[in-house]
PDB file of N, CA and C in Angstrom:
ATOM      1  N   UNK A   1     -16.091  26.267  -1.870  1.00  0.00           N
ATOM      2  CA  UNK A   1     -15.888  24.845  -2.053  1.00  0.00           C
ATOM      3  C   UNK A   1     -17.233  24.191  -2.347  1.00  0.00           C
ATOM      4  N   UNK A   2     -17.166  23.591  -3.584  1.00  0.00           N
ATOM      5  CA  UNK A   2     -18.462  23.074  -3.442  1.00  0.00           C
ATOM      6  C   UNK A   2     -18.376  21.766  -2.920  1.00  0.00           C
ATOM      7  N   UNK A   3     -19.818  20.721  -2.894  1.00  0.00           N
ATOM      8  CA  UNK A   3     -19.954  19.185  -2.210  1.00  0.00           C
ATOM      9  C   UNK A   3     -19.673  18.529  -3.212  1.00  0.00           C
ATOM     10  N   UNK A   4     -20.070  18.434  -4.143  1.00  0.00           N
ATOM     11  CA  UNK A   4     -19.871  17.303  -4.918  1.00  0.00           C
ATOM     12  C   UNK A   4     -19.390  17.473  -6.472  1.00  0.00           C
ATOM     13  N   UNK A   5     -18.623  16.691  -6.589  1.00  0.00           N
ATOM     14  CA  UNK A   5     -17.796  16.952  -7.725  1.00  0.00           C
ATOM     15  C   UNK A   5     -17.612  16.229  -8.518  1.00  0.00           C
ATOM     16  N   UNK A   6     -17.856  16.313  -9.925  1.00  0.00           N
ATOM     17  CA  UNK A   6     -18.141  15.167 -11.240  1.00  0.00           C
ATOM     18  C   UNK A   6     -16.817  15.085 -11.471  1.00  0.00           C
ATOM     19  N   UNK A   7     -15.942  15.585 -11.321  1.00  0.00           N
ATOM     20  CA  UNK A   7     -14.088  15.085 -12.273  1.00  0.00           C
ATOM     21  C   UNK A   7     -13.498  15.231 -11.284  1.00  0.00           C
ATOM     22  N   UNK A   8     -12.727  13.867 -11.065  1.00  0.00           N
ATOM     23  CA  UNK A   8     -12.011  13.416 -10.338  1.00  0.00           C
ATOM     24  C   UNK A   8     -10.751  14.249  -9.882  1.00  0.00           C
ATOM     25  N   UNK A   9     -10.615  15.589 -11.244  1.00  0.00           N
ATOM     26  CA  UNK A   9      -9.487  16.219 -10.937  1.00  0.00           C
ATOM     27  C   UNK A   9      -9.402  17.118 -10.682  1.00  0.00           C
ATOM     28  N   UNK A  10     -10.741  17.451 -10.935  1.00  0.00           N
ATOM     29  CA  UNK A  10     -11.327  18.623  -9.507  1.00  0.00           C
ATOM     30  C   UNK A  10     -11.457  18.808  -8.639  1.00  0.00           C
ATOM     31  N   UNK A  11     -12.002  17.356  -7.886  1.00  0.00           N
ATOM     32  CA  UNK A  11     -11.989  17.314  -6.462  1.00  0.00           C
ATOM     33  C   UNK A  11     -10.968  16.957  -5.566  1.00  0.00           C
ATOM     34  N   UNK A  12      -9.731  16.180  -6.921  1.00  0.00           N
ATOM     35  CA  UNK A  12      -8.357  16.008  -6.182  1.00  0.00           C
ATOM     36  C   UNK A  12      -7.660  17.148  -6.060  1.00  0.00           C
ATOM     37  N   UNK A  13      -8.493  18.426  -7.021  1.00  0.00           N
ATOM     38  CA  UNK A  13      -6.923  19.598  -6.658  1.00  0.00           C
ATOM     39  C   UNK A  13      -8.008  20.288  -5.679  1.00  0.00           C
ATOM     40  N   UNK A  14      -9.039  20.164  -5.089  1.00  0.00           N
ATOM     41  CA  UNK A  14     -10.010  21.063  -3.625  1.00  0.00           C
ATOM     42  C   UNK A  14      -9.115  19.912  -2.656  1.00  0.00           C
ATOM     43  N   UNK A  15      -8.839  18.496  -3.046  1.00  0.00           N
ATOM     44  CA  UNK A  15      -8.741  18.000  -1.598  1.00  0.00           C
ATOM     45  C   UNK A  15      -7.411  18.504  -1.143  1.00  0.00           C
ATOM     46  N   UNK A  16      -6.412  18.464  -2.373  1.00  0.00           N
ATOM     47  CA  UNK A  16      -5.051  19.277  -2.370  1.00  0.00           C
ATOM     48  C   UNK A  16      -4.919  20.994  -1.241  1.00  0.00           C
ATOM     49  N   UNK A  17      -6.028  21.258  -2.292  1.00  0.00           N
ATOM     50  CA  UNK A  17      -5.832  22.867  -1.646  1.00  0.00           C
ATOM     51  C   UNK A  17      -6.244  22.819  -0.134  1.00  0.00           C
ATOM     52  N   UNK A  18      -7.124  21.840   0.122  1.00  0.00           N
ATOM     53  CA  UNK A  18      -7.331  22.054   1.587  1.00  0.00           C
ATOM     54  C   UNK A  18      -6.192  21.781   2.292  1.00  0.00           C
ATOM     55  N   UNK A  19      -5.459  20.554   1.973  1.00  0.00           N
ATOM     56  CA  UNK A  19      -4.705  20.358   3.182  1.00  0.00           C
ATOM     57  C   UNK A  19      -3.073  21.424   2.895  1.00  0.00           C
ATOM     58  N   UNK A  20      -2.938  21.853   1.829  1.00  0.00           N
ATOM     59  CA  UNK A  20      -1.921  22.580   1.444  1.00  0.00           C
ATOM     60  C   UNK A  20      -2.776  23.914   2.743  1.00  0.00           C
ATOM     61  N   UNK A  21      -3.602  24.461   2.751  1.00  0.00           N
ATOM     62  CA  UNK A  21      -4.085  25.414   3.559  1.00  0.00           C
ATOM     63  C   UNK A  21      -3.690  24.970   4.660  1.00  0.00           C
ATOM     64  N   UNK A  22      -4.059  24.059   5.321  1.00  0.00           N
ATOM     65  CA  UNK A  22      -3.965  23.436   6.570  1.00  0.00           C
ATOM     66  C   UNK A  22      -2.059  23.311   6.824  1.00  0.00           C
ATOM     67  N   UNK A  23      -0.986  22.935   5.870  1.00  0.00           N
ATOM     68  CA  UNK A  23      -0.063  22.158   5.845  1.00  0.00           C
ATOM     69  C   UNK A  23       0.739  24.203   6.303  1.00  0.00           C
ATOM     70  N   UNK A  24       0.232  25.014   5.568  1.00  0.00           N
ATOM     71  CA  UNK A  24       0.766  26.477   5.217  1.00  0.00           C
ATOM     72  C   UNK A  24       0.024  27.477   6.780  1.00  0.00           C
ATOM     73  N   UNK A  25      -0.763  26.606   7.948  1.00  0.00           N
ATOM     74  CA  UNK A  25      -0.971  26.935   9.240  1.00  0.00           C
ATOM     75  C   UNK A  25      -2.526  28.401   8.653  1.00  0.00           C
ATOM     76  N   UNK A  26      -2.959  28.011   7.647  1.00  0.00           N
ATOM     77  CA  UNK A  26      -3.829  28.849   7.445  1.00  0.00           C
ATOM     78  C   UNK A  26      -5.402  28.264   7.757  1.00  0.00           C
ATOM     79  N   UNK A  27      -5.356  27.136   8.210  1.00  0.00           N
ATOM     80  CA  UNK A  27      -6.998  26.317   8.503  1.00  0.00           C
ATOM     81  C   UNK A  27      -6.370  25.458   9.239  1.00  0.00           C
ATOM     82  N   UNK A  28      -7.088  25.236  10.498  1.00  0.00           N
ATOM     83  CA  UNK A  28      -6.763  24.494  11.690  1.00  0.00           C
ATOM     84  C   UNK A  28      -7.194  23.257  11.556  1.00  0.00           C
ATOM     85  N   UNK A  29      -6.610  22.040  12.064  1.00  0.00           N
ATOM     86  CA  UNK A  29      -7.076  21.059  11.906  1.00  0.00           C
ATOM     87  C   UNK A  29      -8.528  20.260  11.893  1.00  0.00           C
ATOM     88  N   UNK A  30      -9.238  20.946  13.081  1.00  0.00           N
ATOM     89  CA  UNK A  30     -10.179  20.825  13.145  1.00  0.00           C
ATOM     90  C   UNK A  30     -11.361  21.082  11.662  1.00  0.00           C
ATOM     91  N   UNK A  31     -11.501  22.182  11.252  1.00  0.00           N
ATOM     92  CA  UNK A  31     -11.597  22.945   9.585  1.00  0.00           C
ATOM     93  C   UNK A  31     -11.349  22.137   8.800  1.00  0.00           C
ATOM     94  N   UNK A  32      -9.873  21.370   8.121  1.00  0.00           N
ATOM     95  CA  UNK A  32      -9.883  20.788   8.028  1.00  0.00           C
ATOM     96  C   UNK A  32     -10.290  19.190   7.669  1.00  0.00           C
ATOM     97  N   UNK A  33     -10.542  18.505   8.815  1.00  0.00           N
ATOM     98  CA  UNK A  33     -11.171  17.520   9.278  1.00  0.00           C
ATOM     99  C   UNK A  33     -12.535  17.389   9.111  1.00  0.00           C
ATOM    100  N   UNK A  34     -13.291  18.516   9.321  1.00  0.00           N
ATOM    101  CA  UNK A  34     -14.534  18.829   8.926  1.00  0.00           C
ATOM    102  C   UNK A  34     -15.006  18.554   7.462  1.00  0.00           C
ATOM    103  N   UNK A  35     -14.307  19.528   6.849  1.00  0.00           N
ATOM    104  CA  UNK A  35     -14.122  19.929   5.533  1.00  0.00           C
ATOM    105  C   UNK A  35     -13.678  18.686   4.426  1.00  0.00           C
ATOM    106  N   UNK A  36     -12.975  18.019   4.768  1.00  0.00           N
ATOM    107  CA  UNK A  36     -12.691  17.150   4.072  1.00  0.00           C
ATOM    108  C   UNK A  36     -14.006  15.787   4.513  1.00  0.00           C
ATOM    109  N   UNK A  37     -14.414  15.774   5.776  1.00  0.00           N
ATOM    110  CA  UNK A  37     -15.497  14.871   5.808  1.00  0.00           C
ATOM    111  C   UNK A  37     -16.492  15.128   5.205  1.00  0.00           C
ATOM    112  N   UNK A  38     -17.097  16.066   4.648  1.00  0.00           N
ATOM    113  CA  UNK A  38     -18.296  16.520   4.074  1.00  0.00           C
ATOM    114  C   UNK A  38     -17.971  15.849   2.593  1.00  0.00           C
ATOM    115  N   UNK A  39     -16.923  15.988   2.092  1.00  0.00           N
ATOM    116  CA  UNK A  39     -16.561  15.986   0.658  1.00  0.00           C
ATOM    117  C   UNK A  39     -16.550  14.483   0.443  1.00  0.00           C
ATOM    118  N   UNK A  40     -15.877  13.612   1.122  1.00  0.00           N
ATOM    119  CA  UNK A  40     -15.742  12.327   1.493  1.00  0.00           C
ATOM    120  C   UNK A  40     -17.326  11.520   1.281  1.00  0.00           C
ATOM    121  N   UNK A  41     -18.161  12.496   2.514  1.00  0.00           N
ATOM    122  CA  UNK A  41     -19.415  11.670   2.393  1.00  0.00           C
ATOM    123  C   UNK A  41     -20.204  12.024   0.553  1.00  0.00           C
ATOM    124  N   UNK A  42     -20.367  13.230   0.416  1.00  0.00           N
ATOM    125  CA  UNK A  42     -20.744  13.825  -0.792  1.00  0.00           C
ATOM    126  C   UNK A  42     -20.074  13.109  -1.862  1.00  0.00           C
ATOM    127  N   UNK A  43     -18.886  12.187  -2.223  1.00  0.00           N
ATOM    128  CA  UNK A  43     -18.425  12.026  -3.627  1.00  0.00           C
ATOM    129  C   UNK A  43     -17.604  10.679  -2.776  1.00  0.00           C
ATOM    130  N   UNK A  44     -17.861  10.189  -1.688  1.00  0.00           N
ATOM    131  CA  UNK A  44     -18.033   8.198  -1.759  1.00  0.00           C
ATOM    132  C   UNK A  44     -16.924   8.115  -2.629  1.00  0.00           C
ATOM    133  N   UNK A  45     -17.609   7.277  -3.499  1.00  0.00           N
ATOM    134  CA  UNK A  45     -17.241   6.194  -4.163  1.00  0.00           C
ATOM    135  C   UNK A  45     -15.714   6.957  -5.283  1.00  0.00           C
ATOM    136  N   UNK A  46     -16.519   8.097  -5.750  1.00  0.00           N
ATOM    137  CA  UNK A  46     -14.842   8.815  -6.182  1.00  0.00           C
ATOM    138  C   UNK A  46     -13.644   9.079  -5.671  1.00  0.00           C
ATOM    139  N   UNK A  47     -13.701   9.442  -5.010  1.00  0.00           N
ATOM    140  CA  UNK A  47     -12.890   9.208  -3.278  1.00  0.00           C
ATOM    141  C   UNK A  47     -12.098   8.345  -3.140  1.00  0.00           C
ATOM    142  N   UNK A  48     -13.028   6.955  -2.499  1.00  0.00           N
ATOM    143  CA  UNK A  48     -13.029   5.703  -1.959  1.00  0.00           C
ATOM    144  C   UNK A  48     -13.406   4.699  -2.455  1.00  0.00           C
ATOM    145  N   UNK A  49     -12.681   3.554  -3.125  1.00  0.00           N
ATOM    146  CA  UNK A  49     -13.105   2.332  -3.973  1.00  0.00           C
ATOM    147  C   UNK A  49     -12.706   1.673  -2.845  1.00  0.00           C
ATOM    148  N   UNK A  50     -13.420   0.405  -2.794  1.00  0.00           N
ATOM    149  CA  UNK A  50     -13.028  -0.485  -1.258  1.00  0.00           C
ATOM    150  C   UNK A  50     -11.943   0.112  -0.449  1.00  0.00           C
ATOM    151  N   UNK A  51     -12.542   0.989   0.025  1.00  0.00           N
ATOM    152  CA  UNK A  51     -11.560   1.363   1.461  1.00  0.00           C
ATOM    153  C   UNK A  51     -10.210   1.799   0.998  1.00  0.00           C
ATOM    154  N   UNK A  52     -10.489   2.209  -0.279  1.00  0.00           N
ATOM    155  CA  UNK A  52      -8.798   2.237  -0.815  1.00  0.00           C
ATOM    156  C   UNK A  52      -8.757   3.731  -1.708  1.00  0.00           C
ATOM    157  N   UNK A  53      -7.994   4.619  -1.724  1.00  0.00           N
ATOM    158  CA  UNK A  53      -8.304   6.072  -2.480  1.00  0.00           C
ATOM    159  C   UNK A  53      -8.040   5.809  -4.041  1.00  0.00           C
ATOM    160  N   UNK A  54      -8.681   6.492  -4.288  1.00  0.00           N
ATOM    161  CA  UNK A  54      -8.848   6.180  -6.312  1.00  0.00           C
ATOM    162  C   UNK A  54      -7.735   6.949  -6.424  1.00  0.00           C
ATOM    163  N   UNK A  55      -7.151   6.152  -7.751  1.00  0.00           N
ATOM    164  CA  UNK A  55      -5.216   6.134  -7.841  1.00  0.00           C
ATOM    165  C   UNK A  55      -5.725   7.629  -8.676  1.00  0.00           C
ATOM    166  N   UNK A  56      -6.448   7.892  -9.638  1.00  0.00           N
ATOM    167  CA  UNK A  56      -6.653   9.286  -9.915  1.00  0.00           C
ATOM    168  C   UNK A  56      -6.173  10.827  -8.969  1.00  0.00           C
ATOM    169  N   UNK A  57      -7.290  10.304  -8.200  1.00  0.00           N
ATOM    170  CA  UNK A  57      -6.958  11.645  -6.879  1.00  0.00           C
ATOM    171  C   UNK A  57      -5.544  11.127  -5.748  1.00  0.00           C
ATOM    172  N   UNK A  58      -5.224  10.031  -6.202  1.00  0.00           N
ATOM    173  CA  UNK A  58      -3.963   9.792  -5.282  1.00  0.00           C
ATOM    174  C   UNK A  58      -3.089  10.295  -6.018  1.00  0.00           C
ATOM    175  N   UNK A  59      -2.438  10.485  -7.522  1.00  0.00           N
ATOM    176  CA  UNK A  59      -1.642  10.720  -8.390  1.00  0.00           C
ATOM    177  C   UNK A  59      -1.524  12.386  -8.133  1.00  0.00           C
ATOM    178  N   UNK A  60      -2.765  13.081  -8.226  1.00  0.00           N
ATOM    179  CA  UNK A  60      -2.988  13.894  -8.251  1.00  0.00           C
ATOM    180  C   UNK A  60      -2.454  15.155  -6.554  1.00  0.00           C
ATOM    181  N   UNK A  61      -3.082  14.223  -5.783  1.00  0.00           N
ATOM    182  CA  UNK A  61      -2.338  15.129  -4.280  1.00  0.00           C
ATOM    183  C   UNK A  61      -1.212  14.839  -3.707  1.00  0.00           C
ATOM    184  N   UNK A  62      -0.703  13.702  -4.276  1.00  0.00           N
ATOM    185  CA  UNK A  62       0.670  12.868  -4.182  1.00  0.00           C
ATOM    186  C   UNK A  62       0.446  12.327  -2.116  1.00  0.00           C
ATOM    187  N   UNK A  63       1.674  11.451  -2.057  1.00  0.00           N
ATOM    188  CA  UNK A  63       1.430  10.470  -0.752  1.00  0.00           C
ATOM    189  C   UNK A  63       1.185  11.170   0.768  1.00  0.00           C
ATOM    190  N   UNK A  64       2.354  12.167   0.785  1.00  0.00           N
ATOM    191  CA  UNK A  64       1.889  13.105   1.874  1.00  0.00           C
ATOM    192  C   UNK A  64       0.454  13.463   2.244  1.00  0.00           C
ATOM    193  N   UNK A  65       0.495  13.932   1.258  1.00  0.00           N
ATOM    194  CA  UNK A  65      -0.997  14.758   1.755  1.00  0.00           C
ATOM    195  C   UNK A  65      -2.097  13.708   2.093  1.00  0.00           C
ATOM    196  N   UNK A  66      -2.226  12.545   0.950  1.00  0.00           N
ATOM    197  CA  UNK A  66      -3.402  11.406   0.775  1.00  0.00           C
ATOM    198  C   UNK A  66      -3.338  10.500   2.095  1.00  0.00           C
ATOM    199  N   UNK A  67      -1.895  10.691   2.873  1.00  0.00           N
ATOM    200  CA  UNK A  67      -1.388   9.941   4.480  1.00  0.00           C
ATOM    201  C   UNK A  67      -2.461  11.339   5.492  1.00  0.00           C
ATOM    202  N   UNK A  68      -2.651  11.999   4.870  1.00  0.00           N
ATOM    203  CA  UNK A  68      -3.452  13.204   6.303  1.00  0.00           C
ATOM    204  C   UNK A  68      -4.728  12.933   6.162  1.00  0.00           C
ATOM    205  N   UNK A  69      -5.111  12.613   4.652  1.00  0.00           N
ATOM    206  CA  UNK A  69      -7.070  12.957   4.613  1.00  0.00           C
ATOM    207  C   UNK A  69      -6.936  11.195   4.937  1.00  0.00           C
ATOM    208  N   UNK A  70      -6.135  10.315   4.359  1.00  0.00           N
ATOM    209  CA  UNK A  70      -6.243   9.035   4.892  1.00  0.00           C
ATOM    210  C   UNK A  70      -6.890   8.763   6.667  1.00  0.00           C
ATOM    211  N   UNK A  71      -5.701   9.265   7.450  1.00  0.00           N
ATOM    212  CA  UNK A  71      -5.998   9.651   8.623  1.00  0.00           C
ATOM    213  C   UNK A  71      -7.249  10.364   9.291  1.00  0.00           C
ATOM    214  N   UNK A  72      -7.649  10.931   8.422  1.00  0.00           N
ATOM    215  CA  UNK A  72      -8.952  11.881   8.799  1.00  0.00           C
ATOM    216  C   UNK A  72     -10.069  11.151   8.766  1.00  0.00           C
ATOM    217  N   UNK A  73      -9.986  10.502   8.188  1.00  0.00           N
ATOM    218  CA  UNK A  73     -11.406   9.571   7.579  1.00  0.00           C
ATOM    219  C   UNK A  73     -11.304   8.143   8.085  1.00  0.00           C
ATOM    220  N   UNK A  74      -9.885   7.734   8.403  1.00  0.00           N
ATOM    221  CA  UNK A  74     -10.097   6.603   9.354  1.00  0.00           C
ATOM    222  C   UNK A  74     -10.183   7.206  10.802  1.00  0.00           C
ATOM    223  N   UNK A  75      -9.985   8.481  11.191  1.00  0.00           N
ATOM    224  CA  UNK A  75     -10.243   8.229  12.976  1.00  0.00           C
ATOM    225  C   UNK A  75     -11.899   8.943  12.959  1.00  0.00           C
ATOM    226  N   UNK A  76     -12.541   9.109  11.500  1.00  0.00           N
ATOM    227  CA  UNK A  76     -13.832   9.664  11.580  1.00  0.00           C
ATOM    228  C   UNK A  76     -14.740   8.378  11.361  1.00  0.00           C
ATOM    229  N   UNK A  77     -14.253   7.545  11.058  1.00  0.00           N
ATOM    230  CA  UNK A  77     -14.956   6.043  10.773  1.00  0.00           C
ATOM    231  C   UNK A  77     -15.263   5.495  11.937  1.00  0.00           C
ATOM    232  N   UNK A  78     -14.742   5.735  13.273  1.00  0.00           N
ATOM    233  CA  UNK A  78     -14.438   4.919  14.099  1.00  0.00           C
ATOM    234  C   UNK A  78     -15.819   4.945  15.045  1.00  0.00           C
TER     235      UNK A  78
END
């Protein structure tokens, strides 16, 4: 996995595959949680436009999944 990622639809199908790993009991939440925070801090603003996920990578991992890393990153904000 790399950190940082120039196309938006690259890093939406790593954020995909992670939680599809996680969703398939193969990476524990914790892993996870980790994993997706690194990526988060590393690619900001692609990510995250005011507090809100770029409709790109939202289209892309569809609502389920974007409701888990949503979650991840608001109880890591706190």
């Amino acid at each position: 996995m790399r950190k940082v990622y120039k196309n938006p639809k690259e890093l939406a199908t790593c954020l995909k595959d992670l939680v599809d790993s996680y969703l398939d009991d193969l990476m524990e939440y914790e892993t996870l949680e980790e994993k997706v925070m690194i990526l988060v801090e590393h690619n900001g603003e692609r990510i995250y436009k005011d507090d809100k996920m770029s409709s790109k990578i939202h289209t892309v991992i569809e609502t389920s999944r974007a409701d888990i890393i949503n979650k991840i990153v608001k109880d890591n904000k706190k």
